[in-house]
C-alpha atoms as a PDB file:
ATOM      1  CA  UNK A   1     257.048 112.214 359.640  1.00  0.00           C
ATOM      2  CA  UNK A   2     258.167 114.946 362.287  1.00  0.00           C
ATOM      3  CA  UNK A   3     258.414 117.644 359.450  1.00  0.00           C
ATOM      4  CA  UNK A   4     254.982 116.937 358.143  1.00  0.00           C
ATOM      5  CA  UNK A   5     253.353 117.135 361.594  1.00  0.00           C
ATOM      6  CA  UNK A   6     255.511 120.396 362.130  1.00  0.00           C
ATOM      7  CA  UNK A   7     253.902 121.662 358.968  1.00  0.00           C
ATOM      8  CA  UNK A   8     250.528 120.597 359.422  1.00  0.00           C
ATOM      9  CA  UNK A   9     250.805 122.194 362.847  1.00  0.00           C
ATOM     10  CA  UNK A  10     252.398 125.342 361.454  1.00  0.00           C
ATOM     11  CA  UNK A  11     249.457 125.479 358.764  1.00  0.00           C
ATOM     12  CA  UNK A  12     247.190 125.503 361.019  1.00  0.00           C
ATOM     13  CA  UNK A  13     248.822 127.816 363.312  1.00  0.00           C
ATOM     14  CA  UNK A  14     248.805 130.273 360.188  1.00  0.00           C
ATOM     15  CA  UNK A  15     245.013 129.960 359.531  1.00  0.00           C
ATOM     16  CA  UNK A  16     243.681 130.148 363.200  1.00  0.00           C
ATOM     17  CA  UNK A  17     246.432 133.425 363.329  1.00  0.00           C
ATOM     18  CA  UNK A  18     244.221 134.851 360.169  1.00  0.00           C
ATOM     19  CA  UNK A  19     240.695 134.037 361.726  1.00  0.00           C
ATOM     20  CA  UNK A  20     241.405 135.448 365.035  1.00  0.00           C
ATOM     21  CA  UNK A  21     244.386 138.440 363.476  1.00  0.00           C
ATOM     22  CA  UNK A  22     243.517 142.077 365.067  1.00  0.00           C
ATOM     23  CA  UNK A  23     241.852 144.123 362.611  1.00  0.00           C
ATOM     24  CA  UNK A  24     243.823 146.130 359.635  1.00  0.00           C
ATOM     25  CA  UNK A  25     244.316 149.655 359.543  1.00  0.00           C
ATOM     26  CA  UNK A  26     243.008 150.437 355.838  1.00  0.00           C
ATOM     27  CA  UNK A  27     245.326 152.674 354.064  1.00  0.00           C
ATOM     28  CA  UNK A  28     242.570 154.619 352.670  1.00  0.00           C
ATOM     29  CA  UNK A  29     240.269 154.237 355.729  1.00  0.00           C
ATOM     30  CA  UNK A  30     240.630 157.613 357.854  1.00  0.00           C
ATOM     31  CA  UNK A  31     239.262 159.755 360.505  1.00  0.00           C
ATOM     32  CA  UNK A  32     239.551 163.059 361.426  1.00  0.00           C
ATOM     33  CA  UNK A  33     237.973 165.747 362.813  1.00  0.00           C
ATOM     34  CA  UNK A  34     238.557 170.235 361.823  1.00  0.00           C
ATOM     35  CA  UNK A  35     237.938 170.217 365.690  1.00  0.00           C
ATOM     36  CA  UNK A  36     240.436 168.183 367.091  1.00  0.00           C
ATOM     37  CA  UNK A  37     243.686 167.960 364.566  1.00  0.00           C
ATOM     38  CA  UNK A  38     245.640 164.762 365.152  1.00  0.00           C
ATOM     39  CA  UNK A  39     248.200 165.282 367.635  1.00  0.00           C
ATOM     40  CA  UNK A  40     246.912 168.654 369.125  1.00  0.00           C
ATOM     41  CA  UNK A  41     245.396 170.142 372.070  1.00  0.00           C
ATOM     42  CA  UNK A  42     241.362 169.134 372.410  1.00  0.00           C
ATOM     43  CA  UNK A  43     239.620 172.903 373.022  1.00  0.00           C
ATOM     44  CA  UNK A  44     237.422 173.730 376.065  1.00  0.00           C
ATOM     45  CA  UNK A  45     234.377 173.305 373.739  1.00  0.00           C
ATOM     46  CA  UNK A  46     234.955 169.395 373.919  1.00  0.00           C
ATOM     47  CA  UNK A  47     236.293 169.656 377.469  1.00  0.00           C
ATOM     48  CA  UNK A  48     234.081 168.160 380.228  1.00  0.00           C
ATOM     49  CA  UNK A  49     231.573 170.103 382.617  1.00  0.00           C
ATOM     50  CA  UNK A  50     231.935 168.687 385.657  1.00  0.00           C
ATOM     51  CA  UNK A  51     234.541 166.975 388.092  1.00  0.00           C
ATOM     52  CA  UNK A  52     236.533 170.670 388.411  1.00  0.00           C
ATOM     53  CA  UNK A  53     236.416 171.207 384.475  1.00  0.00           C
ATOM     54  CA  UNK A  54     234.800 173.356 382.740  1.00  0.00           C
ATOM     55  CA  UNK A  55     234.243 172.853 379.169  1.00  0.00           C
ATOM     56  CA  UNK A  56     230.864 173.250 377.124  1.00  0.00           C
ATOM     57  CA  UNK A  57     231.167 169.267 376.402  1.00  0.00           C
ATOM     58  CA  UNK A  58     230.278 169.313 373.038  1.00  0.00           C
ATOM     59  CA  UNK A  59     231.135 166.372 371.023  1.00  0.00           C
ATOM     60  CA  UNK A  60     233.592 167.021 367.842  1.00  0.00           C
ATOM     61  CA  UNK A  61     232.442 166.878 364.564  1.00  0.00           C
ATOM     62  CA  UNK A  62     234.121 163.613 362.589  1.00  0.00           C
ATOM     63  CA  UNK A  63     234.864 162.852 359.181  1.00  0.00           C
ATOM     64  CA  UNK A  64     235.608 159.866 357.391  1.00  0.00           C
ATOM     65  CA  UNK A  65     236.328 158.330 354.516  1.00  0.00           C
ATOM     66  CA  UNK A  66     237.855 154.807 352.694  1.00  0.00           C
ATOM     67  CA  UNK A  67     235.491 152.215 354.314  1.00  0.00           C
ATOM     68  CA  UNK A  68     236.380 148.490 353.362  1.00  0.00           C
ATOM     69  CA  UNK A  69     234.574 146.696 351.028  1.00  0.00           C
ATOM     70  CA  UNK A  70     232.066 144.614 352.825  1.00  0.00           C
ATOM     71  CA  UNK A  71     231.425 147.456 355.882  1.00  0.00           C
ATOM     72  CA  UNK A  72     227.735 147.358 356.861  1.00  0.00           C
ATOM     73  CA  UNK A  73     227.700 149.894 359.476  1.00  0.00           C
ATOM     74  CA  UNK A  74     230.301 151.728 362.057  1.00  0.00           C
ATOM     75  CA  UNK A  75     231.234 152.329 365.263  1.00  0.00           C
ATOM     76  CA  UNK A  76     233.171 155.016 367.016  1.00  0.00           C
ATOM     77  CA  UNK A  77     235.068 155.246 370.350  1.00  0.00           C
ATOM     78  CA  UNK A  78     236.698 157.602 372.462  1.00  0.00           C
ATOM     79  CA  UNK A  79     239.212 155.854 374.896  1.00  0.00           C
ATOM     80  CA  UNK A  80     241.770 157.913 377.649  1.00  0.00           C
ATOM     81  CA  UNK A  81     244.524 155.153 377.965  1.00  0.00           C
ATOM     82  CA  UNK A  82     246.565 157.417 380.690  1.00  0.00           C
ATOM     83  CA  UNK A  83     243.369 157.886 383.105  1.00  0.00           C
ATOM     84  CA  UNK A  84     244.420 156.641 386.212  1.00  0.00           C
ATOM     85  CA  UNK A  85     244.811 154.155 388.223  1.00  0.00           C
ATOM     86  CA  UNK A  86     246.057 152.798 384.940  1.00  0.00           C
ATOM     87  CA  UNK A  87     242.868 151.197 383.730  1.00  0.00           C
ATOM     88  CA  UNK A  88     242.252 153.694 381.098  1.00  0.00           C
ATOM     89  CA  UNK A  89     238.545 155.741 381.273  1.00  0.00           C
ATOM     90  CA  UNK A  90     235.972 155.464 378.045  1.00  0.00           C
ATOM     91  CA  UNK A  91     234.851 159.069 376.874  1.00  0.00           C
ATOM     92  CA  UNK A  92     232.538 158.219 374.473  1.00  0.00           C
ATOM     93  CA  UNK A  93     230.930 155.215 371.970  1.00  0.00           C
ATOM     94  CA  UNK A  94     228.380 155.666 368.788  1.00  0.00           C
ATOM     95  CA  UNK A  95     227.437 152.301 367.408  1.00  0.00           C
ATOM     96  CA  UNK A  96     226.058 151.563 364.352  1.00  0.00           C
ATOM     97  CA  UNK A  97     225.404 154.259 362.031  1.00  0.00           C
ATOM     98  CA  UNK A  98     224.796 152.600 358.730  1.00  0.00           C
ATOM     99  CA  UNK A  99     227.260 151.981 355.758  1.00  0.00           C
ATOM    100  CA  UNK A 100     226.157 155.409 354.002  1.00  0.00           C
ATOM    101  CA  UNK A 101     227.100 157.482 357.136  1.00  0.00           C
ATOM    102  CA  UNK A 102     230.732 159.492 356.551  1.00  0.00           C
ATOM    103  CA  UNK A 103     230.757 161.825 359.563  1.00  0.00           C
ATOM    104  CA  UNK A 104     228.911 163.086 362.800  1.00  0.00           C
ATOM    105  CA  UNK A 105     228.053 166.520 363.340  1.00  0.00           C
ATOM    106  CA  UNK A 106     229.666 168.949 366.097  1.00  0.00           C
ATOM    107  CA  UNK A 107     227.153 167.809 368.973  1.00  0.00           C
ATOM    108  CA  UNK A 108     225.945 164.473 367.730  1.00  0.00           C
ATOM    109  CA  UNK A 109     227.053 163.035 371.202  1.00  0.00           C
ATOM    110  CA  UNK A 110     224.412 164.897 373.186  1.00  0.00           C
ATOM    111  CA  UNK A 111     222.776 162.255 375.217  1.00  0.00           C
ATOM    112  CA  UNK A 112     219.457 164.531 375.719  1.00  0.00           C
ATOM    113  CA  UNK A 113     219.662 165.908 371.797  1.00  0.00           C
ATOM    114  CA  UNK A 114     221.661 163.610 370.335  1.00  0.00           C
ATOM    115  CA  UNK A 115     222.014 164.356 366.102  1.00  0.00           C
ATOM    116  CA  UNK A 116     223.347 160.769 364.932  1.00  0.00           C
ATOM    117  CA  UNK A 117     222.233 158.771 362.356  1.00  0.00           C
ATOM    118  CA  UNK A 118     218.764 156.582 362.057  1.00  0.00           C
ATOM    119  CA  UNK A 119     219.541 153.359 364.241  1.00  0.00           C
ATOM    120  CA  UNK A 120     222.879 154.601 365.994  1.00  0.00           C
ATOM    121  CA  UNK A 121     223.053 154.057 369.447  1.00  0.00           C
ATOM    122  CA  UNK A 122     225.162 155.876 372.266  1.00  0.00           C
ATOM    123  CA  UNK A 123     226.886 153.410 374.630  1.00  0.00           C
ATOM    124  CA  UNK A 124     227.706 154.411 379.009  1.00  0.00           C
ATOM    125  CA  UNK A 125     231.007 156.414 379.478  1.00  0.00           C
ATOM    126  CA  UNK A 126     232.810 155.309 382.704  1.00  0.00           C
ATOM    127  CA  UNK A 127     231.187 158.838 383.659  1.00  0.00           C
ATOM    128  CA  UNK A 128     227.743 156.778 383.965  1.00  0.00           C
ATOM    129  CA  UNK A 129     225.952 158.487 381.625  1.00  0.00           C
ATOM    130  CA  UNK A 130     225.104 157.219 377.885  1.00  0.00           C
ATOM    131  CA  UNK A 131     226.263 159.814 375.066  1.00  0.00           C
ATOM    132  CA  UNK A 132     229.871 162.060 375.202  1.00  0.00           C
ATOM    133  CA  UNK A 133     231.743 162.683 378.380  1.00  0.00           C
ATOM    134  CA  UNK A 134     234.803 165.073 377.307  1.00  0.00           C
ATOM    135  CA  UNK A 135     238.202 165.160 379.011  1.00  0.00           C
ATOM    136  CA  UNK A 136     238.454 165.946 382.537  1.00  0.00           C
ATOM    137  CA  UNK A 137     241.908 164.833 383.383  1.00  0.00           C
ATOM    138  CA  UNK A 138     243.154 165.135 386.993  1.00  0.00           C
ATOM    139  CA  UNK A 139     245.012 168.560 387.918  1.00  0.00           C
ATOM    140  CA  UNK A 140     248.783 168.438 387.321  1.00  0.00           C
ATOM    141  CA  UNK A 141     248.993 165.347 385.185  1.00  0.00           C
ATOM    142  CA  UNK A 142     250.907 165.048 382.272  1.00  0.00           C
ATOM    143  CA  UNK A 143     248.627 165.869 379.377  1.00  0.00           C
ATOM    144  CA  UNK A 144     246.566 163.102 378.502  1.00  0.00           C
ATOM    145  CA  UNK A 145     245.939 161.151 375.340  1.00  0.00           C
ATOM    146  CA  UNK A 146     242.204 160.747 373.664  1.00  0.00           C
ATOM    147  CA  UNK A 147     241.911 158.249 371.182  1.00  0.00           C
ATOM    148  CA  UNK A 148     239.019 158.724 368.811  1.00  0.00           C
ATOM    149  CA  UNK A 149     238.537 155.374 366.997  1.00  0.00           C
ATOM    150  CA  UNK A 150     236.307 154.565 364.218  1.00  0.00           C
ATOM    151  CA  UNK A 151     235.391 151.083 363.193  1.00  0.00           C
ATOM    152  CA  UNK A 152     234.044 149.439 359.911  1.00  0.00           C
ATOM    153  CA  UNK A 153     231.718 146.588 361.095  1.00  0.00           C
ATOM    154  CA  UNK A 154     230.841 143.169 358.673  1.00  0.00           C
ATOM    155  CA  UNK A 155     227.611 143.592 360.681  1.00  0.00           C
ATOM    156  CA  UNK A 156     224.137 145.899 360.199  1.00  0.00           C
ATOM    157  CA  UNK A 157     223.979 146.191 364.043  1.00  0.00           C
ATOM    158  CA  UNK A 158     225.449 145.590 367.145  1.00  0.00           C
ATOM    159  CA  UNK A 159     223.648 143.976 370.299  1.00  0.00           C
ATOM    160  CA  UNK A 160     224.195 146.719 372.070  1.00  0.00           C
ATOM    161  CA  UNK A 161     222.184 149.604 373.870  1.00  0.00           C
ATOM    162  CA  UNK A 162     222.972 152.847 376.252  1.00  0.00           C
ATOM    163  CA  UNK A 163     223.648 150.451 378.992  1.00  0.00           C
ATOM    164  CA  UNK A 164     226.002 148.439 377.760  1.00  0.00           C
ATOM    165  CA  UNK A 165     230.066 148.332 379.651  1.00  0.00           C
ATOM    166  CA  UNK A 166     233.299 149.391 377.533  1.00  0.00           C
ATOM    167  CA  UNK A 167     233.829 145.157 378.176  1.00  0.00           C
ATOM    168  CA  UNK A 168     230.998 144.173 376.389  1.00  0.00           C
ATOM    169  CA  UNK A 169     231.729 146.262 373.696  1.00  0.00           C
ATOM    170  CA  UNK A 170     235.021 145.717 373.267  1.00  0.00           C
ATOM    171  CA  UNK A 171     234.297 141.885 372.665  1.00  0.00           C
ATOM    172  CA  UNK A 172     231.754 142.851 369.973  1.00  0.00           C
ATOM    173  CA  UNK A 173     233.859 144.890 368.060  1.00  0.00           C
ATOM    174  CA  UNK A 174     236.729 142.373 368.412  1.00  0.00           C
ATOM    175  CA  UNK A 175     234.766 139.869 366.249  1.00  0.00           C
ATOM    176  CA  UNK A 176     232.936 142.388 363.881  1.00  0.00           C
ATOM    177  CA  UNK A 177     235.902 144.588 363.009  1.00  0.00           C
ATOM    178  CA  UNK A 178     236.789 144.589 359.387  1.00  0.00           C
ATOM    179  CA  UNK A 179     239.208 147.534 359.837  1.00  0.00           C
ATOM    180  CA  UNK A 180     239.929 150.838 361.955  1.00  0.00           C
ATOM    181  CA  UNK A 181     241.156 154.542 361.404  1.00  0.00           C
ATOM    182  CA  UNK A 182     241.476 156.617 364.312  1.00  0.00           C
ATOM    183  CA  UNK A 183     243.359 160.154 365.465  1.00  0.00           C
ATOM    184  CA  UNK A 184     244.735 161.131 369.195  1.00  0.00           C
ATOM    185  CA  UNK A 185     244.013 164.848 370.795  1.00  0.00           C
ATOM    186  CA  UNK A 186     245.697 166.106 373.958  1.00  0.00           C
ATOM    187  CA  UNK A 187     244.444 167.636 376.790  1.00  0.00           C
ATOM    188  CA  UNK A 188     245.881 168.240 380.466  1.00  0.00           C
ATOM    189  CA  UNK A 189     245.262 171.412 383.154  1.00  0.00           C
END
C-alpha cells in the first residue's frame, strides 16, 4: 500500500510540476537585434539621457523569429539584474503585439512617438515613465548586464496598461508564457 500512495503522490507531483514548469526556451524561437549583438557593448544611441548619461535613448531595433505553435501575441522586456541595491531595475516592456508581428523598429520604444504595432502597449520603467529607459548604470561599476527578453503569449492580450509595476507583469507573463528567446548587451562608464 505504501508504494502505491508513493506513486500516486509522485504522479501527481509530476503533473502539478508540468502545469506550473517555467516556460521553454524554443530551439527555433530567437531574438536579436543588428544594434545590440549578444554579448557586446550596448552603443550611446540606446544609452539613457538623464541621471549623468548621455545617450540619445533610442530603443534597438529587434528581430525575431520561431514562435511556438499556439502564440497569440508577444511581449518583450528589458531587465538590469546587477542595478543596485540588488533588486534589479526594469528598462523597458512592449506587450502584446499580435502573432503576425516579427520585430520592432529602431525607436519603437518612444513613449511620445512610439512606432509599435496596432494594440501593443508600453508598460512603466522603474525610471517612472511608460516606453524605453536605456542604461544608465552608476559610475565605476562593473559593466552591467541588459537582458532583452521576448515572450510568446497563449493569450491575444494582456490586462495590462502604461501604468502597470514590473510585479504585476511578471505574474501575467508567468501564467501566459508558452516560451522565451532573449539576448544580453553590456554597458558600464
Amino acid at each position: 500500500m505504501k508504494t502505491i500512495t508513493s506513486l500516486t503522490a509522485l504522479s501527481v507531483a509530476a503533473l502539478l510540476g508540468t502545469a506550473f514548469a517555467a516556460p521553454v526556451r524554443a530551439q527555433n524561437f530567437t531574438l536579436s537585434s543588428p544594434d545590440i549583438p549578444d554579448g557586446g557593448t550596448i552603443g550611446l544611441e540606446q544609452v539613457f539621457n538623464a541621471f549623468g548619461c548621455t545617450g540619445k535613448n533610442i530603443s534597438p531595433a529587434l528581430s525575431w523569429s520561431g514562435a511556438p505553435a499556439g502564440t497569440k501575441s508577444f511581449a518583450l522586456t528589458v531587465y538590469d539584474p546587477d542595478a543596485p541595491p540588488g533588486g534589479g531595475f526594469w528598462h523597458g516592456g512592449v506587450f502584446t503585439p499580435p502573432a503576425s508581428t516579427t520585430g520592432l523598429p529602431k525607436g519603437a520604444g518612444d513613449a511620445h512617438h512610439p512606432h509599435l504595432p496596432k494594440g501593443a502597449v508600453q508598460s512603466r520603467t522603474d525610471y517612472g515613465i511608460a516606453g524605453y529607459g536605456g542604461p544608465c548604470p552608476p559610475p565605476g561599476d562593473k559593466p552591467h548586464h541588459y537582458i532583452f527578453t521576448l515572450y510568446a503569449l497563449d493569450v491575444d492580450k494582456l490586462p495590462l496598461d502604461k501604468n502597470t509595476s514590473a510585479a504585476v507583469v511578471g505574474f501575467n507573463l508567468h501564467f501566459h508564457t508558452l516560451a522565451k528567446a532573449s539576448f544580453t548587451g553590456l554597458y558600464g562608464r
